[in-house]
N, C-alpha and C. Protein backbone atom coordinates (compact mmCIF):
# COMPACT_ATOMS: atom_id res chain seq x y z
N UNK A 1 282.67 246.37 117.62
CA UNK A 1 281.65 245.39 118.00
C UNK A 1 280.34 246.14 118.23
N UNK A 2 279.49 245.78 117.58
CA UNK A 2 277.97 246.37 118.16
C UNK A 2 277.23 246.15 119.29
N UNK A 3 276.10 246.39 119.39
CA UNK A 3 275.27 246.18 120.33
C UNK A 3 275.18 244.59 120.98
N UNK A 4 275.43 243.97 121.90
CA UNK A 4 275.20 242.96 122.01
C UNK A 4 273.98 243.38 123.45
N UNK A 5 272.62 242.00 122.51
CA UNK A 5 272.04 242.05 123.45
C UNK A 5 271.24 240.49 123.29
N UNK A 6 270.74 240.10 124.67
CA UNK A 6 270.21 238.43 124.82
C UNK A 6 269.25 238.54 125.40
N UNK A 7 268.02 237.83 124.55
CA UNK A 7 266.98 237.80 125.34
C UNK A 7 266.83 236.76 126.79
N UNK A 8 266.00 237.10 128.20
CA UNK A 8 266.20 236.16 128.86
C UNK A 8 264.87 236.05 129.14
N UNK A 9 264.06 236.08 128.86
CA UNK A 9 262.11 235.87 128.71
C UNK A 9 261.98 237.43 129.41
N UNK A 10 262.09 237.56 130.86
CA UNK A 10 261.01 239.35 131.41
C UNK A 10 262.28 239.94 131.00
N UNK A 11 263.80 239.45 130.70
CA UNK A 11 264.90 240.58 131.02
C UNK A 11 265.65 240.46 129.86
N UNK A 12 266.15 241.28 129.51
CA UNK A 12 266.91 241.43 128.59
C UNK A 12 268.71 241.90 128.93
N UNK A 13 269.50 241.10 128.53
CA UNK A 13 271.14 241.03 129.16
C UNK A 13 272.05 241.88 127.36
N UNK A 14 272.47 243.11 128.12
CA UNK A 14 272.88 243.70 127.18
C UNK A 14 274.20 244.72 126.95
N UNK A 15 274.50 245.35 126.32
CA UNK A 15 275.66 246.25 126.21
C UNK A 15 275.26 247.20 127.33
N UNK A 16 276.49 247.60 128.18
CA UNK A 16 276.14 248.91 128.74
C UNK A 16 275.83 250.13 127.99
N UNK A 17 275.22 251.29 129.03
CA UNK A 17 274.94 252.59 127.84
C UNK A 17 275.18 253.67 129.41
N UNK A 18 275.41 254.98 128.75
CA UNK A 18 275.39 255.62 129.74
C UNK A 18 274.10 256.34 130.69
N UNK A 19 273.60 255.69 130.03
CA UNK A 19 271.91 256.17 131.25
C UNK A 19 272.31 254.62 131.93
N UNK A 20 272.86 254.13 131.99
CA UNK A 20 273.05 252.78 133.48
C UNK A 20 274.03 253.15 134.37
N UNK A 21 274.85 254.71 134.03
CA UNK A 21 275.66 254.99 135.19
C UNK A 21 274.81 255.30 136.51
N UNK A 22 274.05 255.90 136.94
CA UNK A 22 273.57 256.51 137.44
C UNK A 22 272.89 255.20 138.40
N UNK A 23 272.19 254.76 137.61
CA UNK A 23 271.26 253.58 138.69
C UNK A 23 272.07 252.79 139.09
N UNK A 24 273.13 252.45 138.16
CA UNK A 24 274.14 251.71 138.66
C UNK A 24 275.16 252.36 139.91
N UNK A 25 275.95 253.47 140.00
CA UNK A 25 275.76 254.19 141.55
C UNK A 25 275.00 254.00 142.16
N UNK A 26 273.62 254.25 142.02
CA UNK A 26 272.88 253.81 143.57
C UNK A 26 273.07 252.68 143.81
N UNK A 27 273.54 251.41 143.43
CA UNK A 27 273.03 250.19 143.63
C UNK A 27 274.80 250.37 144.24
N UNK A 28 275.50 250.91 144.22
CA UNK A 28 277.02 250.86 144.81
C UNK A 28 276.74 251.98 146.23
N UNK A 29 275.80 252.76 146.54
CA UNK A 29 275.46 253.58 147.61
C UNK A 29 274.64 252.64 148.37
N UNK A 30 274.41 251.35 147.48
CA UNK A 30 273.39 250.78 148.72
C UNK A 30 273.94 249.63 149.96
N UNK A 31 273.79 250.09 151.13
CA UNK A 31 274.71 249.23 152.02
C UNK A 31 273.94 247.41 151.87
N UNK A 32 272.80 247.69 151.75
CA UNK A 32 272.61 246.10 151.66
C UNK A 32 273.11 245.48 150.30
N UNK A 33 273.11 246.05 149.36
CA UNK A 33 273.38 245.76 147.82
C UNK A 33 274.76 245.38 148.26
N UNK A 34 275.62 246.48 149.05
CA UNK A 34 277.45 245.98 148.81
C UNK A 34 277.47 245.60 150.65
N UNK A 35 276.78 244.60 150.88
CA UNK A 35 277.04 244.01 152.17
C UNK A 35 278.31 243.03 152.25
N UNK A 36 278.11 242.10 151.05
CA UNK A 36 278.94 241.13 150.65
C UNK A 36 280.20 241.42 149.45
N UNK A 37 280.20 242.80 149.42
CA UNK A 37 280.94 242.99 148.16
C UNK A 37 282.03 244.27 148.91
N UNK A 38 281.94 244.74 149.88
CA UNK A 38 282.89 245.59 149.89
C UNK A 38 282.14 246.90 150.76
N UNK A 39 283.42 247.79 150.77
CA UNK A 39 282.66 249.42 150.73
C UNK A 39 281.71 249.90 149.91
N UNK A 40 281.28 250.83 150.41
CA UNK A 40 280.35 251.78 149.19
C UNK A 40 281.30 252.09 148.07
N UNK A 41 280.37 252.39 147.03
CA UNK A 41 281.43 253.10 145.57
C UNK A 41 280.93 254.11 145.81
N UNK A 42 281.78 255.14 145.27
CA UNK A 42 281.46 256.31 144.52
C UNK A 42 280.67 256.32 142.91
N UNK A 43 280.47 257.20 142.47
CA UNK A 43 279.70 257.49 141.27
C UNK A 43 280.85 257.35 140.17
N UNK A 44 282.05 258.00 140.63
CA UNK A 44 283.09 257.55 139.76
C UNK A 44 283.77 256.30 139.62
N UNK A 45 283.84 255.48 140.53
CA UNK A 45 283.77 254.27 141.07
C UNK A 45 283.20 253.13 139.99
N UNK A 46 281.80 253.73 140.04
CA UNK A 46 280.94 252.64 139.50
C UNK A 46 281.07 253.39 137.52
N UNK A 47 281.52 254.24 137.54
CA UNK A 47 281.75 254.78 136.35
C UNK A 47 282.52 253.81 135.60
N UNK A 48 283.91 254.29 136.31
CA UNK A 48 285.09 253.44 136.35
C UNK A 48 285.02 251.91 135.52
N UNK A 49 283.85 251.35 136.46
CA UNK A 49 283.73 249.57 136.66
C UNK A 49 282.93 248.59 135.66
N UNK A 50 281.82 250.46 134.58
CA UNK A 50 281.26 250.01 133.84
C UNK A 50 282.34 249.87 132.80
N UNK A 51 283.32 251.52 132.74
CA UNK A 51 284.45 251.11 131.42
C UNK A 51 285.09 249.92 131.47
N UNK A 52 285.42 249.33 132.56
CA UNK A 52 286.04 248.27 132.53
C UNK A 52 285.27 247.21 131.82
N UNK A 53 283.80 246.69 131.90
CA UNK A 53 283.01 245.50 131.25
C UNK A 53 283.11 246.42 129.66
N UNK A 54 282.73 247.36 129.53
CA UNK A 54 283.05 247.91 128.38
C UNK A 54 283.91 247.53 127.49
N UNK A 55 285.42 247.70 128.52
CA UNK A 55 286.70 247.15 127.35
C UNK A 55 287.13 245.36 127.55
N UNK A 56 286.44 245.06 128.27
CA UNK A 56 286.11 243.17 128.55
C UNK A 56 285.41 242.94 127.70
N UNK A 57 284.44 243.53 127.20
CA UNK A 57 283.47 242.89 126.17
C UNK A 57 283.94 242.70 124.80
N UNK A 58 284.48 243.93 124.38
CA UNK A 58 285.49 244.43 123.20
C UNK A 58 285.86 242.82 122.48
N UNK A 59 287.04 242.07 123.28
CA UNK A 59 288.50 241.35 122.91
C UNK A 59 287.39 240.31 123.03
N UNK A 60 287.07 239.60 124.29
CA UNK A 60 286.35 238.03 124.46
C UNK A 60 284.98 238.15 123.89
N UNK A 61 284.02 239.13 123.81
CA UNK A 61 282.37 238.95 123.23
C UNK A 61 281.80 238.52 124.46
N UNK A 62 282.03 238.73 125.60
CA UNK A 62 281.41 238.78 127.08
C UNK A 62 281.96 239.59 128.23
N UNK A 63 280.95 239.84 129.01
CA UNK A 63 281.36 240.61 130.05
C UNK A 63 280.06 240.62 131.05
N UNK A 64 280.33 241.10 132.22
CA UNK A 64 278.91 241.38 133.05
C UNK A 64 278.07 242.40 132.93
N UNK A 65 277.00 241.74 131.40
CA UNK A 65 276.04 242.71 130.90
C UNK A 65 275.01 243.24 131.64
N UNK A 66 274.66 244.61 131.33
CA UNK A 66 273.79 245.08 132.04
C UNK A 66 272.17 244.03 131.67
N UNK A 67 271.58 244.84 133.17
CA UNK A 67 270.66 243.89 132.70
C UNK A 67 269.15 244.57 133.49
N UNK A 68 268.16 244.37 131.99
CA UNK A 68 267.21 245.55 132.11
C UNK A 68 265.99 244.68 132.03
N UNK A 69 264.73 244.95 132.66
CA UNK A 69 263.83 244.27 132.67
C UNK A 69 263.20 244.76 131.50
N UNK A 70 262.23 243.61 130.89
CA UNK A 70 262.00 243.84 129.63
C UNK A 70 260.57 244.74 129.17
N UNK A 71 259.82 244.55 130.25
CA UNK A 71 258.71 245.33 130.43
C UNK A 71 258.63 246.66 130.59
N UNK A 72 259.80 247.57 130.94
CA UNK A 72 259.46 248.98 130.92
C UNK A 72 261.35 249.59 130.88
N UNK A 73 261.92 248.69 130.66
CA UNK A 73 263.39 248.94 130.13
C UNK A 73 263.95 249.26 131.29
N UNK A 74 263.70 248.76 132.02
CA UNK A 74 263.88 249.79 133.92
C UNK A 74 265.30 248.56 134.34
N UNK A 75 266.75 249.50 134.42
CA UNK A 75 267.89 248.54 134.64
C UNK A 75 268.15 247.83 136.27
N UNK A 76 268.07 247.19 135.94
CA UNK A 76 268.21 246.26 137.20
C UNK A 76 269.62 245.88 138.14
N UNK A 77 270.95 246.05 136.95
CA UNK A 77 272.30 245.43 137.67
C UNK A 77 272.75 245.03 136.54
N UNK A 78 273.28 243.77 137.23
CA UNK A 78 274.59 243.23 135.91
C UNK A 78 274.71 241.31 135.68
N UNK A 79 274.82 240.88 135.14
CA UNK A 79 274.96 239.55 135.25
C UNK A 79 275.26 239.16 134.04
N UNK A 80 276.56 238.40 134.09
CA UNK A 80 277.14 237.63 132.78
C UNK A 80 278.33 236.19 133.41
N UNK A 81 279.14 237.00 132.08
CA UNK A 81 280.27 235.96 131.90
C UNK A 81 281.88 236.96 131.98
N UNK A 82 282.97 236.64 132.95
CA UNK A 82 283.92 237.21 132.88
C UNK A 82 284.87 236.27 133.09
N UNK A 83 286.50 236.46 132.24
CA UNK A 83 287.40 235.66 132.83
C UNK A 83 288.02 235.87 133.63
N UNK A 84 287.95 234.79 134.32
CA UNK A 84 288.57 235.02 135.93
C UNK A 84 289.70 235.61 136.64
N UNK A 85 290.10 236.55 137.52
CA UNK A 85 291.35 237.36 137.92
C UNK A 85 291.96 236.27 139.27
N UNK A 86 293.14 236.35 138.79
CA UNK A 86 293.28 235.65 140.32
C UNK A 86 293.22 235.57 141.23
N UNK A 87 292.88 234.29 142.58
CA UNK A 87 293.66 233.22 142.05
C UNK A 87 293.42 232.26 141.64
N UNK A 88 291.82 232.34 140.96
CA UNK A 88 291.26 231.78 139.91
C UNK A 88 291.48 232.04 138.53
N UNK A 89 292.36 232.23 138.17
CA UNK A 89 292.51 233.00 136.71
C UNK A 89 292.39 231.53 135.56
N UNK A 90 292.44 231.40 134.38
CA UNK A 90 291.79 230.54 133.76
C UNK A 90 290.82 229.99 133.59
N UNK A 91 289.78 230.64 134.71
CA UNK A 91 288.28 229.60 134.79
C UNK A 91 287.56 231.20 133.66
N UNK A 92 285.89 230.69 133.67
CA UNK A 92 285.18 231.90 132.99
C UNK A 92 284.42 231.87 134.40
N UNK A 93 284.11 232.84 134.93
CA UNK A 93 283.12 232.99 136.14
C UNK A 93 281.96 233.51 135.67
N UNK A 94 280.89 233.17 136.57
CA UNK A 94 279.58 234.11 136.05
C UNK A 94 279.30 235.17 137.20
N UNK A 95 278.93 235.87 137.22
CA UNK A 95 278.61 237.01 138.46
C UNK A 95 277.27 237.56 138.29
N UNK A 96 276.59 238.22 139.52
CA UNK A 96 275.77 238.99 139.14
C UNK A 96 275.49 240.08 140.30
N UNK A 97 274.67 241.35 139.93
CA UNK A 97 274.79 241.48 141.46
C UNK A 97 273.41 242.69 140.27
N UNK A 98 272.45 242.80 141.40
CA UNK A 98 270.63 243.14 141.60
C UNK A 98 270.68 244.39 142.35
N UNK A 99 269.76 245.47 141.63
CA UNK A 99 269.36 246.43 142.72
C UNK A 99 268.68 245.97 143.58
N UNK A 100 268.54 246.30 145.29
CA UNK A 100 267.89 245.97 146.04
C UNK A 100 266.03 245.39 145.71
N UNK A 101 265.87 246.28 144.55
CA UNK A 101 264.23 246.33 144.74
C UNK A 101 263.51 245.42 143.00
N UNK A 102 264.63 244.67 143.19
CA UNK A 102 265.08 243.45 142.13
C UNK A 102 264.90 242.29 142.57
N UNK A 103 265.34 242.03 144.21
CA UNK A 103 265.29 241.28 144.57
C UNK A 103 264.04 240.46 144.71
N UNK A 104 264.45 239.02 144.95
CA UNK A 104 263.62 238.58 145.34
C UNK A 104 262.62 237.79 144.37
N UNK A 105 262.41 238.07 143.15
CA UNK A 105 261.95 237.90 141.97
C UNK A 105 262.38 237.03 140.84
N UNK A 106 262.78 236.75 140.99
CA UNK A 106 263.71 235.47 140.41
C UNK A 106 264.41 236.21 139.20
N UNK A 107 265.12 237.16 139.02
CA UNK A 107 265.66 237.95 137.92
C UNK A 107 266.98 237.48 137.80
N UNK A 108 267.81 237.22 138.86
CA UNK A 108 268.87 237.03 139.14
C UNK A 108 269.15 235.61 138.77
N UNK A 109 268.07 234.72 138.79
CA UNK A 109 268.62 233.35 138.31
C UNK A 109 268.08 233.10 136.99
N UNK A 110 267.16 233.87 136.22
CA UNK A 110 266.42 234.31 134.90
C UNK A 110 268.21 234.35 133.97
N UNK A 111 268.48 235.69 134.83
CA UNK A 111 269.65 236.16 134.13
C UNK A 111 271.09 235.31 133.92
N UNK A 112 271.22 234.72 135.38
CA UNK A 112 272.25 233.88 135.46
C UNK A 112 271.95 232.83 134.53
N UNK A 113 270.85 231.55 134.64
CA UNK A 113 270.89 230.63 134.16
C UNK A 113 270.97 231.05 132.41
N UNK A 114 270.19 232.27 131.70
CA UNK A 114 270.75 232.77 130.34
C UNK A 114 271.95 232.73 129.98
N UNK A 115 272.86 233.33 130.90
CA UNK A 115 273.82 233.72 130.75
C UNK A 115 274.64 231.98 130.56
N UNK A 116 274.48 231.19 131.60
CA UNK A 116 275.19 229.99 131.72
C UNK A 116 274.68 228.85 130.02
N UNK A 117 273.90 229.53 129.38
CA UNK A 117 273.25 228.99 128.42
C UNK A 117 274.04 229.57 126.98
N UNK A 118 274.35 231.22 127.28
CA UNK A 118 275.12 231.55 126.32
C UNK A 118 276.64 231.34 126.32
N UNK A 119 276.84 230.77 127.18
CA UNK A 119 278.58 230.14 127.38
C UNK A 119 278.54 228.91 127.02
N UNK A 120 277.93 228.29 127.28
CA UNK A 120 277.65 226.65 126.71
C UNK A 120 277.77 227.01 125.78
N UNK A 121 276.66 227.62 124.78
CA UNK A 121 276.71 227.55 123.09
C UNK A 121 277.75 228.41 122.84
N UNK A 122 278.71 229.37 123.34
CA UNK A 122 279.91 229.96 122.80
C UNK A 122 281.34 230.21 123.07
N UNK A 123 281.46 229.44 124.07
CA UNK A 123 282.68 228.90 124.58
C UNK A 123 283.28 227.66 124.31
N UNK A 124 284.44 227.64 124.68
CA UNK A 124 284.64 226.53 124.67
C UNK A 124 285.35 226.06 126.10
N UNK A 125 284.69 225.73 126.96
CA UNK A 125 285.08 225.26 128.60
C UNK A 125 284.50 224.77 128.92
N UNK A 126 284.89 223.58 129.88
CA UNK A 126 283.99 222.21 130.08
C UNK A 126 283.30 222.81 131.89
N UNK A 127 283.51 224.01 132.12
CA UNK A 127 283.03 223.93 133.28
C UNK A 127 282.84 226.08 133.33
N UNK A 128 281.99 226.60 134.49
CA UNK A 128 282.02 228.00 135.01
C UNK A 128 281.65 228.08 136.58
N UNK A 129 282.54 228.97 136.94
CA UNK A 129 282.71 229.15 138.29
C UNK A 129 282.23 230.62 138.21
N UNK A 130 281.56 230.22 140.05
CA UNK A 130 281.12 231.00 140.54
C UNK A 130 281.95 231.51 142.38
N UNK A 131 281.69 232.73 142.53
CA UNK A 131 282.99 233.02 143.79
C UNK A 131 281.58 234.22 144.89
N UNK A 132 282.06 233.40 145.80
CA UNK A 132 280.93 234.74 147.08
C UNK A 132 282.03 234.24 148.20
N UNK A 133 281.13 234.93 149.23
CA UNK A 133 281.81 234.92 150.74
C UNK A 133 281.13 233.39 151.89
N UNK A 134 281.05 233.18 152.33
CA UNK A 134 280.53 232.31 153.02
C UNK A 134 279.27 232.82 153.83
N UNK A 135 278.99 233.73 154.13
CA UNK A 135 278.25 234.24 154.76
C UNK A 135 277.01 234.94 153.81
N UNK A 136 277.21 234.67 152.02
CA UNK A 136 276.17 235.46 151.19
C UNK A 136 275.12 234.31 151.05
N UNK A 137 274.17 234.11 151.77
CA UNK A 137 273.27 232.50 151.88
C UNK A 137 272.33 232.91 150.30
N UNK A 138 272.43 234.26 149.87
CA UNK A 138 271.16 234.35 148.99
C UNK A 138 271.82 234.00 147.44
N UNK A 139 273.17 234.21 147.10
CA UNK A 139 274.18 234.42 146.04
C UNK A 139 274.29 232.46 146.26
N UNK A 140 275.13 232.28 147.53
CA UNK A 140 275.09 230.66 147.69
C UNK A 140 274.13 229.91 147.10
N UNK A 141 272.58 229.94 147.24
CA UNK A 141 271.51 229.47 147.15
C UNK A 141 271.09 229.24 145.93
N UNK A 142 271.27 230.81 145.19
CA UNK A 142 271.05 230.62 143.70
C UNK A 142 272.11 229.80 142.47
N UNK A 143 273.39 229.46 143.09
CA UNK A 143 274.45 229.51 142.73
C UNK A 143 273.92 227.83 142.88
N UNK A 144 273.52 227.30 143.72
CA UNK A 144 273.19 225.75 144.02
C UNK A 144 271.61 225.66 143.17
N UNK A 145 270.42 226.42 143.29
CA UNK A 145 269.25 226.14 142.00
C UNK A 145 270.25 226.23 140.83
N UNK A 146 271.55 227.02 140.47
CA UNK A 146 271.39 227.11 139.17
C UNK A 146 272.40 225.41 138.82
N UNK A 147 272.39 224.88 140.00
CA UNK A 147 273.00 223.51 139.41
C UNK A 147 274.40 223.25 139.54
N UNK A 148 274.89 224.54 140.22
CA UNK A 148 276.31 224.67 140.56
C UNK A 148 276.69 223.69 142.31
N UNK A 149 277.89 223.40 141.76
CA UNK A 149 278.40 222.74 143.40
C UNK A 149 279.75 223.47 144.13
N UNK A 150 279.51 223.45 145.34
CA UNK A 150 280.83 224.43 146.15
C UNK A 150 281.75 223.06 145.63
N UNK A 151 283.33 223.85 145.69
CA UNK A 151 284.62 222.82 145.18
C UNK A 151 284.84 222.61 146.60
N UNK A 152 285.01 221.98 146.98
CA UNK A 152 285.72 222.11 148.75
C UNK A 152 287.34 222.08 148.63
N UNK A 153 287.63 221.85 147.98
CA UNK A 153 289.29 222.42 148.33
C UNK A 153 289.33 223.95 147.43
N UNK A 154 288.62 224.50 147.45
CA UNK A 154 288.59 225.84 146.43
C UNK A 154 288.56 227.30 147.26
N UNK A 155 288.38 226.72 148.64
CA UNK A 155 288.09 227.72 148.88
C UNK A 155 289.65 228.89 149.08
N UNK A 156 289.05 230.26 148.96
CA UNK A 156 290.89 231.13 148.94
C UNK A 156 290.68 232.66 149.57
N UNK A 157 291.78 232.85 150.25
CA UNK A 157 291.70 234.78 150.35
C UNK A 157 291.90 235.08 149.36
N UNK A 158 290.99 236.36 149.11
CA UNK A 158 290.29 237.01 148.60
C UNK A 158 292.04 238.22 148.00
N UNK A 159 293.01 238.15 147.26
CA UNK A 159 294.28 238.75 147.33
C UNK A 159 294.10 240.21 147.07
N UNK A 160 292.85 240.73 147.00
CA UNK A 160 292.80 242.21 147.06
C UNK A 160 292.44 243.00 148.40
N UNK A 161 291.98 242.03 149.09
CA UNK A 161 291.61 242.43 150.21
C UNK A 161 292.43 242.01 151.37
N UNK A 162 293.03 242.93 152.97
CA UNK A 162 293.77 242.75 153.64
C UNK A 162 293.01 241.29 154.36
N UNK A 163 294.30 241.83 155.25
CA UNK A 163 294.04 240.19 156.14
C UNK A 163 292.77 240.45 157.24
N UNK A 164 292.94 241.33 157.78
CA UNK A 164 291.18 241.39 158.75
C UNK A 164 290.29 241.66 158.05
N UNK A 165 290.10 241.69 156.62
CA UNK A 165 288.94 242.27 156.05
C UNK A 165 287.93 241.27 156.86
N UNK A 166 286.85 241.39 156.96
CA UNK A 166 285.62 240.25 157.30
C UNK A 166 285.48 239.93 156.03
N UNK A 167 285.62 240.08 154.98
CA UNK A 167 285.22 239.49 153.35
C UNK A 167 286.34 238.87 152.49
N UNK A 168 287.33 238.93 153.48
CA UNK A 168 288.38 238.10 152.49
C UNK A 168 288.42 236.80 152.15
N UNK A 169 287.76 236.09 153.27
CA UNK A 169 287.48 234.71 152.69
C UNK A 169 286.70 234.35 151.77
N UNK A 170 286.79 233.76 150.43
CA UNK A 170 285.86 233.49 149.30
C UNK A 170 285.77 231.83 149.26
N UNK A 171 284.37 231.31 148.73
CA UNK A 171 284.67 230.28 148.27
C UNK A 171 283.68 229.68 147.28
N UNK A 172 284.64 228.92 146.51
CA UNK A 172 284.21 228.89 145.03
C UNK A 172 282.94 227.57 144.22
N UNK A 173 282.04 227.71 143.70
CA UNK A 173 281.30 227.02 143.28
C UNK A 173 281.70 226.66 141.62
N UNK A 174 280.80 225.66 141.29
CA UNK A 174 281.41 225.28 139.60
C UNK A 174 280.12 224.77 139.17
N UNK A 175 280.11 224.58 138.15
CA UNK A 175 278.87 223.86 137.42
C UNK A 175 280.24 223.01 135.79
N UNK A 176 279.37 222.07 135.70
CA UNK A 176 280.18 221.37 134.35
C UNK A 176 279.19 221.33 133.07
N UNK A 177 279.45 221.94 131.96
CA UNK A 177 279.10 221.48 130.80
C UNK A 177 277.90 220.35 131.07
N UNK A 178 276.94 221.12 130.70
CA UNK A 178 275.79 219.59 130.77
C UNK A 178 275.86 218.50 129.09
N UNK A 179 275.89 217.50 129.23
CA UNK A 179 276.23 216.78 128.27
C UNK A 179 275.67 217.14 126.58
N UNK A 180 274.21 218.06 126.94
CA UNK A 180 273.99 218.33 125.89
C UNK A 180 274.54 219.46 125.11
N UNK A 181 275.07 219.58 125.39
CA UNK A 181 275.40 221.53 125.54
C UNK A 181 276.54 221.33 124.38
């Protein structure tokens, strides 16, 4: 499979490369970046996490593409389309997650709402879910502009994480196929 890359007007959503290991570690060293996501990573860690979208992209033609602003190629994070692990498994989820100094800028819903645009035209699923913690108001927020609604019986522990984690509780948002799509 080649290069896959999507324009999103300032950003561009694309194949990983290995000059995104690196920025991509810091953004896993950053405690506000992984407030809602966990421990810090390591460098191998985040190594690791890119091979993984790597060999996701391969089989389905999506994964959580890197994602680089278009004005000076400067990588920002990640945001796509992945199929879901349980105990959501069968849905396509969208994810994203921003270097700190990303924020704020509307990149994250640039990218997301692209992304929710290239699943419409290449999927075939009448709906995509989205998964945070209860306590992520900024991930929540964008997840509701991008047109998505919390499921209320959806919500679930988190099965990788123990029982006191403070982050094990997740709960899940959806958006449906807009009629034109």
């Amino acid at each position: 499979m080649g290069e896959f890359r999507l324009d999103a007007g300032r950003l561009i959503l694309r194949s990983w490369r290995d000059g995104d290991i690196e920025p991509f570690a810091a953004m896993g060293r950053d405690p506000e970046v992984m407030r809602y996501l966990g421990r810090l990573a390591t460098r191998a860690e985040a190594e690791a996490a890119i091979g993984r979208m790597v060999e996701r992209q391969q089989p389905c033609g999506h994964c959580f593409w890197a994602v680089e602003r278009k004005a000076d190629g400067m990588f920002l994070g990640f945001c796509g389309l992945l199929p879901a692990k349980p105990p959501i498994a069968g849905e396509i989820e969208i994810g994203w997650r921003l270097a700190r100094h990303a924020w704020g800028q509307g990149y994250a819903r640039d990218a997301a709402a692209r992304s929710l645009d290239w699943g419409w035209a290449n999927l075939s699923v009448d709906h995509i879910v989205a998964i945070t913690v209860p306590a992520n108001s900024r991930s929540r927020g964008l997840m509701q502009r991008l047109g998505m609604h919390r499921v209320e019986d959806g919500d679930f522990d988190h099965p990788e994480l123990g029982l006191s984690d403070p982050l094990r509780r997740h709960i899940l948002y959806r958006i449906e196929r807009p009629a034109n799509a």
